[in-house]
N, C-alpha and C. Protein backbone atom coordinates (compact mmCIF):
# COMPACT_ATOMS: atom_id res chain seq x y z
N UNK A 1 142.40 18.30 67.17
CA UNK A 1 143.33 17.66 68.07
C UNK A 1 143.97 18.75 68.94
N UNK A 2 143.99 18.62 70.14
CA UNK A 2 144.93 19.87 71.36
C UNK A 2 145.60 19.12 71.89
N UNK A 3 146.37 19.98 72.71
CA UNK A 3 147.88 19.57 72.98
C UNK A 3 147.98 20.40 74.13
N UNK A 4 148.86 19.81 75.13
CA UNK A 4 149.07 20.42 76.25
C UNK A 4 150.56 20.54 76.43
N UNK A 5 150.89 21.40 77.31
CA UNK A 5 152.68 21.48 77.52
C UNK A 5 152.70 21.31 79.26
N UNK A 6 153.28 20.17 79.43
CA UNK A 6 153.46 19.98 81.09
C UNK A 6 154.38 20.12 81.27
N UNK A 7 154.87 20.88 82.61
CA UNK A 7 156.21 21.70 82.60
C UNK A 7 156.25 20.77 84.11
N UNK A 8 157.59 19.78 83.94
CA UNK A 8 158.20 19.43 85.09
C UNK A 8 159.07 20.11 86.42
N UNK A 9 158.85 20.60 87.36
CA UNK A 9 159.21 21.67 88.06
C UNK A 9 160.40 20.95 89.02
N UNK A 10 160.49 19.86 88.99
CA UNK A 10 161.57 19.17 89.64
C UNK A 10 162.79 19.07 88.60
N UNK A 11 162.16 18.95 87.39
CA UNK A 11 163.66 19.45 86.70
C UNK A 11 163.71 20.36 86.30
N UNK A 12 163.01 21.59 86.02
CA UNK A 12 163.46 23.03 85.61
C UNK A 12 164.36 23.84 86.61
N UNK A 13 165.00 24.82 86.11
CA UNK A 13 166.04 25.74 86.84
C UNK A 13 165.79 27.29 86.19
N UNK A 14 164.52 27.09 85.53
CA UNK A 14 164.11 28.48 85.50
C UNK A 14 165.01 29.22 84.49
N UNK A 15 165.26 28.44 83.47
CA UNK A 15 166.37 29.38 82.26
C UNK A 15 165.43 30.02 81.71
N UNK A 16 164.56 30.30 81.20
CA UNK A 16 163.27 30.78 80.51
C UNK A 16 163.29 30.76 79.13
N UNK A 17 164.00 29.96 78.14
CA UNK A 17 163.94 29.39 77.09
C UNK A 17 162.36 29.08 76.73
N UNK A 18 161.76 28.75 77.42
CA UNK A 18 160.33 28.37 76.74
C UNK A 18 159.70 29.56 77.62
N UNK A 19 159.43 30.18 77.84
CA UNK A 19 158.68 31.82 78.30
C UNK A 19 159.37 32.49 77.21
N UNK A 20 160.40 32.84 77.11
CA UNK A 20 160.81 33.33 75.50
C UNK A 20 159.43 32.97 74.40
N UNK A 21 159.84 31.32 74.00
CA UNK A 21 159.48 31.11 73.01
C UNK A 21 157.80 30.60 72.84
N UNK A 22 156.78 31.24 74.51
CA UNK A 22 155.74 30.53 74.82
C UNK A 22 154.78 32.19 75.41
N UNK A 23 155.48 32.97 74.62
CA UNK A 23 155.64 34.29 75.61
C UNK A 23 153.87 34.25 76.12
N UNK A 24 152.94 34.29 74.69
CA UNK A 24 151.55 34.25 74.95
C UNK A 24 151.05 33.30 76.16
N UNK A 25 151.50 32.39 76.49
CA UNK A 25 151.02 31.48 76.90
C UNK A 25 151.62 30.95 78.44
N UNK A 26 152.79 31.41 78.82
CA UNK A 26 153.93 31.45 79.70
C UNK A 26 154.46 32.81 80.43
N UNK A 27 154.01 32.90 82.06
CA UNK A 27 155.15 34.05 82.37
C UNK A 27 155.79 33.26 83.34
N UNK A 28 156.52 34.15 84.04
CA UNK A 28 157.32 33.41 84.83
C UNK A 28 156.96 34.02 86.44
N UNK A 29 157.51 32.88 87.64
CA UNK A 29 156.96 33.44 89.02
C UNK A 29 158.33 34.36 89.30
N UNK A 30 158.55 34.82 90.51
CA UNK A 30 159.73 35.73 91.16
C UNK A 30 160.73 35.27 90.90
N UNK A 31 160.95 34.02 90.80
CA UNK A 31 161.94 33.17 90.41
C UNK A 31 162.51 32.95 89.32
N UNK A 32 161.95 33.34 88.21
CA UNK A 32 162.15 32.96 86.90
C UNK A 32 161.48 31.37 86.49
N UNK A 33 160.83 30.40 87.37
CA UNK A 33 159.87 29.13 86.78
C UNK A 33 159.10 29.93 86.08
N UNK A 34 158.80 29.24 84.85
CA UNK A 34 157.71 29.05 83.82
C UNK A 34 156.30 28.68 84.84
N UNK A 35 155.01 29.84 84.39
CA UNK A 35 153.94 29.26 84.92
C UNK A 35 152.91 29.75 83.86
N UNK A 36 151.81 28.59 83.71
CA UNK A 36 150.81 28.47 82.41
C UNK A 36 150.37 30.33 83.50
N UNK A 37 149.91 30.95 82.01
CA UNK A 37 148.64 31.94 82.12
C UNK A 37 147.29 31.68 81.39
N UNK A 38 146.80 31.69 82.50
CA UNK A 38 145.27 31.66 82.86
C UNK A 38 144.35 32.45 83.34
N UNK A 39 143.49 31.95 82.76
CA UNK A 39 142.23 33.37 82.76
C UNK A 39 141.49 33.60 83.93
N UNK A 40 141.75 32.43 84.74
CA UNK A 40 141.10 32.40 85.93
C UNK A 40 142.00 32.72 87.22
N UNK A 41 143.64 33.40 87.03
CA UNK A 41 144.30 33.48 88.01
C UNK A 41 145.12 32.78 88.59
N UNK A 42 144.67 31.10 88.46
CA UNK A 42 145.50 30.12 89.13
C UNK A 42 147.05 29.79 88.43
N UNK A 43 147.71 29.52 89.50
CA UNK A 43 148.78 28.87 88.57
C UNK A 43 148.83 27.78 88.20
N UNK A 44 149.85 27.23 87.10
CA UNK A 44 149.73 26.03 86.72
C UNK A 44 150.71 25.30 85.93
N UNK A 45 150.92 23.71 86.05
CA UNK A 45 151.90 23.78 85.54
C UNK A 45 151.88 22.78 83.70
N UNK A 46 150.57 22.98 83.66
CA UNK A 46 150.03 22.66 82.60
C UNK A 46 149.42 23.59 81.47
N UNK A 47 149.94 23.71 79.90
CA UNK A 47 149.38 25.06 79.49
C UNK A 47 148.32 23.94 78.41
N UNK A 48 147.17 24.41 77.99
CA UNK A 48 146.53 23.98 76.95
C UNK A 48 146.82 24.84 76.09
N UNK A 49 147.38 24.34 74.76
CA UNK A 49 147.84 25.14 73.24
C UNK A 49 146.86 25.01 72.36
N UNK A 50 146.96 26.47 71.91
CA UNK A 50 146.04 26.95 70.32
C UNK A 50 146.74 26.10 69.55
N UNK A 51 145.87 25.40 68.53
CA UNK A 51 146.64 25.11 67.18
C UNK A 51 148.16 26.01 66.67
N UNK A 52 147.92 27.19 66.75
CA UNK A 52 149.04 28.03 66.30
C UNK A 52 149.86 28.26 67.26
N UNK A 53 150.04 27.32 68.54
CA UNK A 53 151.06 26.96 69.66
C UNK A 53 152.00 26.60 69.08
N UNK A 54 151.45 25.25 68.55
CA UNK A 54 152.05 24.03 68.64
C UNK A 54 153.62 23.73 68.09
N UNK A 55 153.39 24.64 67.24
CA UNK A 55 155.46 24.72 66.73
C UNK A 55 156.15 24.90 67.57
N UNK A 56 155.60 26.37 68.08
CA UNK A 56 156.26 26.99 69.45
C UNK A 56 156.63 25.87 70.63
N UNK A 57 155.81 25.43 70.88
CA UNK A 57 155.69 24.64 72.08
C UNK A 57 156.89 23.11 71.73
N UNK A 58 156.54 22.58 70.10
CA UNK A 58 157.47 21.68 70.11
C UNK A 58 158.82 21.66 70.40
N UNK A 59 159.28 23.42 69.79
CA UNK A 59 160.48 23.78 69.58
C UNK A 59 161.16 24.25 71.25
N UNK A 60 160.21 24.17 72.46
CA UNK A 60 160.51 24.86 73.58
C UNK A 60 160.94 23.22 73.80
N UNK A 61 159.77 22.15 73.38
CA UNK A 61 160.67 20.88 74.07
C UNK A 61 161.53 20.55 74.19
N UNK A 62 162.28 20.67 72.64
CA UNK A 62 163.54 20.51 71.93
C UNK A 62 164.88 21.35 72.87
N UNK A 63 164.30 22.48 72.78
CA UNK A 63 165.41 23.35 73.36
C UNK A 63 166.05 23.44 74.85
N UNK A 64 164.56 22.61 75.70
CA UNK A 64 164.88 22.96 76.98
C UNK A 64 166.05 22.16 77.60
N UNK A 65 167.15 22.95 78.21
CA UNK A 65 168.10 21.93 78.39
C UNK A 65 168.07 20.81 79.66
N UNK A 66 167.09 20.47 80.08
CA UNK A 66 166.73 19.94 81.55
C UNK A 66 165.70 18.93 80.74
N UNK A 67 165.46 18.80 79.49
CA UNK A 67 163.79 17.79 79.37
C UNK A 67 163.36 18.19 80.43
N UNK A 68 162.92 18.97 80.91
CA UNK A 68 161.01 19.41 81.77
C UNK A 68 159.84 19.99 81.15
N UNK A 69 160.42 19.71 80.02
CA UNK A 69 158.77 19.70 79.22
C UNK A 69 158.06 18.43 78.33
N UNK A 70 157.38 18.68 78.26
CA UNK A 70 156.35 17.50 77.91
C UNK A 70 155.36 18.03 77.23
N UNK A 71 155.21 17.41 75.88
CA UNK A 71 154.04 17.73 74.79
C UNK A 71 153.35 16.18 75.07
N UNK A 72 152.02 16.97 75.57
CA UNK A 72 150.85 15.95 75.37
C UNK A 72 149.70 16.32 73.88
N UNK A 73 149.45 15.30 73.49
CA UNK A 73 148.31 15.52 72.51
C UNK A 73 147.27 14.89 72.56
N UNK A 74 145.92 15.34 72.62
CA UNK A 74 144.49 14.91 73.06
C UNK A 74 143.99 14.51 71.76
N UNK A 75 143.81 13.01 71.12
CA UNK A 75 143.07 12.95 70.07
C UNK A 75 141.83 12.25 70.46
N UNK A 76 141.44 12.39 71.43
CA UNK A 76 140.15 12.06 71.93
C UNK A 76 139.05 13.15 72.53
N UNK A 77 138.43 13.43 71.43
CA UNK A 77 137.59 14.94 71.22
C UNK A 77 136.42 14.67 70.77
């Protein structure tokens, strides 16, 4: 089962609470927004999570004070 983290950019303000806690998976632009890292360069505002994300990622939901994150989970594999 995978899981994605969609980061709402109309409600973030760039606290970096989840780049903290997403460090592998999350840097941030000039601004301080959260942007997925990817292997191919692009930005994005969607990260696909390792199994051994997924705490991380729940606990960034929890914390973010804006809800602009979003845990999706793919059980169709």
């Amino acid at each position: 089962m995978s899981a994605e983290l969609e980061i709402d950019w109309t409600r973030c303000q760039g606290r970096g609470l989840c780049i903290e806690l997403l460090a592998t998976d999350l840097t941030s632009d000039p601004w301080g927004y959260p942007l997925a890292r990817r292997a191919d360069g692009h930005q994005s505002g969607t990260v696909i999570l390792a199994e051994d994300q997924r705490e991380a990622a729940d606990e960034a939901v929890k914390m973010c004070p804006l809800s602009a994150l979003k845990l999706r989970t793919n059980t169709h594999q």
